[in-house]
Protein backbone atom coordinates (compact mmCIF):
# COMPACT_ATOMS: atom_id res chain seq x y z
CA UNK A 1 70.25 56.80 -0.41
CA UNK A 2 68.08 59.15 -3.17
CA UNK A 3 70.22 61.51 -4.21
CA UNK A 4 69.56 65.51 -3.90
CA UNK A 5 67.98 65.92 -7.55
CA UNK A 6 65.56 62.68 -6.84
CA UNK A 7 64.62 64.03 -3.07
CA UNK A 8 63.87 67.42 -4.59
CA UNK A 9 61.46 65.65 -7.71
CA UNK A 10 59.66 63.41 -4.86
CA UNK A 11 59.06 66.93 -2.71
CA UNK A 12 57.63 68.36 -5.90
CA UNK A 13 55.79 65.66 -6.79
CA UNK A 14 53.99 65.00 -3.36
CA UNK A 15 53.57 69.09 -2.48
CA UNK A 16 51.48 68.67 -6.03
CA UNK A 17 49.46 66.03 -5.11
CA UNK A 18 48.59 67.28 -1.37
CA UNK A 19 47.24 70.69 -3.02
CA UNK A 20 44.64 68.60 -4.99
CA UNK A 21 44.21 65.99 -2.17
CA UNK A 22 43.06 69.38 0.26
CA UNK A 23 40.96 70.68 -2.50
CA UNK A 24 39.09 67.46 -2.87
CA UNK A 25 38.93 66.95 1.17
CA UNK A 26 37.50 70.38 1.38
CA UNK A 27 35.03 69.66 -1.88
CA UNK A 28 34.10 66.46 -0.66
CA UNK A 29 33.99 66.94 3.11
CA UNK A 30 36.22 63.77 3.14
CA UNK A 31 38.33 63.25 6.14
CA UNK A 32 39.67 60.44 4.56
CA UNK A 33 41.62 62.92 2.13
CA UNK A 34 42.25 65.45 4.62
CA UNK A 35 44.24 63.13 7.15
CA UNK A 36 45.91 61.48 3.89
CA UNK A 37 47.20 65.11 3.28
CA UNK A 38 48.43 65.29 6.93
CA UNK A 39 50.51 62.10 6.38
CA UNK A 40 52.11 63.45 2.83
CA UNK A 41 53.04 66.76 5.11
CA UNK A 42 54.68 64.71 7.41
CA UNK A 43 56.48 62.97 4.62
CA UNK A 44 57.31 66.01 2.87
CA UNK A 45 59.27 67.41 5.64
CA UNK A 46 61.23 64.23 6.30
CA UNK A 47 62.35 64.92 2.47
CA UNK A 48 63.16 68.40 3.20
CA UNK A 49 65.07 67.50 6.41
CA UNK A 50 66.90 64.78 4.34
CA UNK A 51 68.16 67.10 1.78
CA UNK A 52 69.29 69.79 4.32
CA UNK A 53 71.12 66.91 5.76
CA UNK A 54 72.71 65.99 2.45
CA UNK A 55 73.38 69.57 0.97
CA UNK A 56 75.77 69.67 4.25
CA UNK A 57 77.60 66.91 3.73
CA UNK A 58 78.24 67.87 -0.10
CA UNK A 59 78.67 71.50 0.07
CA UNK A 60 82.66 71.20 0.10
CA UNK A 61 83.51 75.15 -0.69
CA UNK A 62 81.32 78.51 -0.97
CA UNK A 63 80.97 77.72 -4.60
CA UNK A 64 79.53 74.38 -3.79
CA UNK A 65 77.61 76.49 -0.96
CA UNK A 66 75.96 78.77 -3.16
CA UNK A 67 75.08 76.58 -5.80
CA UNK A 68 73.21 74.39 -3.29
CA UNK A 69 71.53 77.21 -1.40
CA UNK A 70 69.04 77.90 -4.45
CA UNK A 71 67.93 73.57 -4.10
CA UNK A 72 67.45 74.26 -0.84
CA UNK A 73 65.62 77.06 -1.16
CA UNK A 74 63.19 75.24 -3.37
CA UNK A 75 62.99 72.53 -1.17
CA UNK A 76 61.59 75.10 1.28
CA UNK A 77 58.93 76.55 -1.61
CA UNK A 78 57.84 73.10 -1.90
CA UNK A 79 57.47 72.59 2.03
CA UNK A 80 55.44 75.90 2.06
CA UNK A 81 52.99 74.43 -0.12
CA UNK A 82 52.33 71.14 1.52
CA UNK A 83 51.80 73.59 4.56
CA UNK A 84 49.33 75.27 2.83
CA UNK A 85 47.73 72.26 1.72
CA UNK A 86 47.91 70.71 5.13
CA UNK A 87 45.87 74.11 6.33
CA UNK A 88 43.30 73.68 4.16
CA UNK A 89 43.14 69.68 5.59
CA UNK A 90 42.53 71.37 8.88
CA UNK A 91 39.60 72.92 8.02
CA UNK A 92 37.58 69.76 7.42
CA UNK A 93 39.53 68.12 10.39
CA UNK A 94 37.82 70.90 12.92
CA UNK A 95 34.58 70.01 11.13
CA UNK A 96 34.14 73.14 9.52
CA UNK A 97 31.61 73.28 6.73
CA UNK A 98 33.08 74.74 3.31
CA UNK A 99 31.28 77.82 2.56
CA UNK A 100 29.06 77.38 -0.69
CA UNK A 101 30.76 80.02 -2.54
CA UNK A 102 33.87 77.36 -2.42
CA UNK A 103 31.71 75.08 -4.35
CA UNK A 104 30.72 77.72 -6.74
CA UNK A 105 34.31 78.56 -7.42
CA UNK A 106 35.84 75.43 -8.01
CA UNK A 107 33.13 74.80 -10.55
CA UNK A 108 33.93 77.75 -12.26
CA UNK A 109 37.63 76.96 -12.34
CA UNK A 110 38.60 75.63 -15.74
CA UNK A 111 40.05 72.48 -13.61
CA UNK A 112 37.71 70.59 -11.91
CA UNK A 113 38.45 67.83 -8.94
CA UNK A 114 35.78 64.83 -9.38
CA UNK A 115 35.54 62.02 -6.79
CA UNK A 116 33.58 58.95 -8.38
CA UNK A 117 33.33 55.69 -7.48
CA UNK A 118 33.77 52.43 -10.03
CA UNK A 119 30.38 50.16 -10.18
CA UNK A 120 30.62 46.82 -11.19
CA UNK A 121 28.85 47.16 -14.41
CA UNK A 122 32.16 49.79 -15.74
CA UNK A 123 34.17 48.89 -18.07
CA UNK A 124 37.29 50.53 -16.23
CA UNK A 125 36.76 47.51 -13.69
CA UNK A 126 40.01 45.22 -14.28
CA UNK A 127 41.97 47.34 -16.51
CA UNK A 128 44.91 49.23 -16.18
CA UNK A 129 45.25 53.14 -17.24
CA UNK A 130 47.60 52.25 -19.68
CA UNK A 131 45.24 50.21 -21.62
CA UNK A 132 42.11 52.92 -21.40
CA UNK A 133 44.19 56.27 -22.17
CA UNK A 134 41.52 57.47 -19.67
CA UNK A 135 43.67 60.78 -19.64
CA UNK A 136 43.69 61.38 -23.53
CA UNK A 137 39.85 60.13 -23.76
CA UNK A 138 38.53 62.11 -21.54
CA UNK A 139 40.97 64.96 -20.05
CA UNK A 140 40.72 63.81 -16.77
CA UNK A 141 44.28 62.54 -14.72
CA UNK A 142 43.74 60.26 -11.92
CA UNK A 143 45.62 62.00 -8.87
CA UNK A 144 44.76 59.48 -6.52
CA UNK A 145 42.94 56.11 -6.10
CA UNK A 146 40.99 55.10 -2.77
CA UNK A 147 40.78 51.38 -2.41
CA UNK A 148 38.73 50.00 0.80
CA UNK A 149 41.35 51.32 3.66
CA UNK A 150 44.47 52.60 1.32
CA UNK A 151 45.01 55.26 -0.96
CA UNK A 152 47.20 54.75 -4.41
CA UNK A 153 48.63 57.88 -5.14
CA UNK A 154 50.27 59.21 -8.45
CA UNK A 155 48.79 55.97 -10.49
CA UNK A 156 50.84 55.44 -13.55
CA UNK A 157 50.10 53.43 -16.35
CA UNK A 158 50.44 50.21 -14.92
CA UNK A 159 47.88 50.78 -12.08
CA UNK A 160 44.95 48.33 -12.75
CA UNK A 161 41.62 50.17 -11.77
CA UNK A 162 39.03 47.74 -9.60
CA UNK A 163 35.39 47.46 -8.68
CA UNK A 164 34.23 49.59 -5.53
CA UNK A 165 37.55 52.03 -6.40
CA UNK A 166 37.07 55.98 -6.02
CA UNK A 167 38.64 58.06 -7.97
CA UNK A 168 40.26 61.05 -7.31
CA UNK A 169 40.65 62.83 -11.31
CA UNK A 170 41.21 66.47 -12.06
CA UNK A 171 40.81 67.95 -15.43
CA UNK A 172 37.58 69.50 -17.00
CA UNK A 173 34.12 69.85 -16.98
CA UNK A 174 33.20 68.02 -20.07
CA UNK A 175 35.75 65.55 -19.26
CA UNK A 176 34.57 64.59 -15.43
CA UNK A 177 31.02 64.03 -17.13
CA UNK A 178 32.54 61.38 -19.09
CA UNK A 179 34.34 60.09 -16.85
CA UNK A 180 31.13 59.96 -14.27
CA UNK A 181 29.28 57.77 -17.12
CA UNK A 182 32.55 55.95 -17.63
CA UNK A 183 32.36 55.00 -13.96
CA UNK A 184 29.21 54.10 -13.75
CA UNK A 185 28.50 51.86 -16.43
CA UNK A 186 26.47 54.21 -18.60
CA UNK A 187 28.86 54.34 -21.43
CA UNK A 188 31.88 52.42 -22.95
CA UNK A 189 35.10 53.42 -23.93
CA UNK A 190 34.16 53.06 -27.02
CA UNK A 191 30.92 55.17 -27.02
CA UNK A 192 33.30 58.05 -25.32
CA UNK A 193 35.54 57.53 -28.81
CA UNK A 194 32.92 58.19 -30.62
CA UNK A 195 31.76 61.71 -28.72
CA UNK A 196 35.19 62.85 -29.17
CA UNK A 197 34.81 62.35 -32.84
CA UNK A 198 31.79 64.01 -33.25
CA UNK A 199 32.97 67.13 -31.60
């Protein structure tokens, strides 16, 4: 059984994740995402129903009460935002078109959500992130990975990055162009190195 602390990190982590997930579903018009981010919600309040559960059990006098009233009322903050996220999931479930000026401002933002697919002719193909630094290279952190019917979300270091993969990478505007050549085949890792230097 994960303990309170762990339950609390996972909610975090996953209400995180579903906020850029939506973003990109909306962006993208992906469905794909947007019932993804449905399943997360679902997963999310499991967690939070899990640590209610717990916090019970524990609390053992008012002091114990209290102190575990303020985790559960983060717990809640973190449900409230997968809500959210799921919300904006529903938009591109009822087929609503995003409105252009969406597009506009998530261009404008100075984080950017890319969704790019791996060719063979990539360098990235057969490699994990750990061995790329794709993050320090190019400013871009893979949220989530698409491969064929599954999603791999949260990749670490050890994820190994395939042919016919799509990305899902947030970060900047210089960095997704990289990262779009990167993907494609156009440059190396090593040409990238040597753009960084220049600048």
């Amino acid at each position: 059984m994960s303990s309170i602390k762990d339950i609390l990190i996972e909610m975090k982590n996953l209400s995180e994740l579903m906020v850029d997930l939506a973003y990109s579903a909306v962006l993208f018009n992906s469905k794909d995402a947007a019932n993804e981010v449905l399943k997360l919600e679902n997963k999310v309040n499991s967690l939070n129903y899990e640590i209610k559960k717990q916090s019970l059990v524990a609390a053992r006098s008012v002091e114990d009460a209290e102190k575990l009233t303020a985790l559960l009322e983060i717990a809640e903050a973190a449900e409230s935002i997968a809500n959210a996220a799921k919300d904006l999931a529903d938009i591109v479930l009822k087929g609503f078109k995003p409105h252009p000026v969406f597009k506009m401002v998530m261009e404008e933002s100075d984080k950017m959500i890319l969704n790019v697919k791996i060719e063979e002719t990539s360098e990235l193909a057969g490699k994990t992130l750990g061995e790329i630094f794709l993050a320090n290279r190019t400013g871009m952190r893979i949220i989530a990975i698409r491969r064929e019917e599954s999603w791999i979300y949260g990749p670490d270091k050890h994820t190994t990055l395939y042919k016919g993969d799509n990305l899902i990478a947030k970060g900047t505007a210089a960095g997704a162009e990289l990262l779009e050549k990167l993907a494609s085949g156009q440059i190396s890792l090593d040409e990238i190195s040597d753009v960084i230097d220049e600048e």
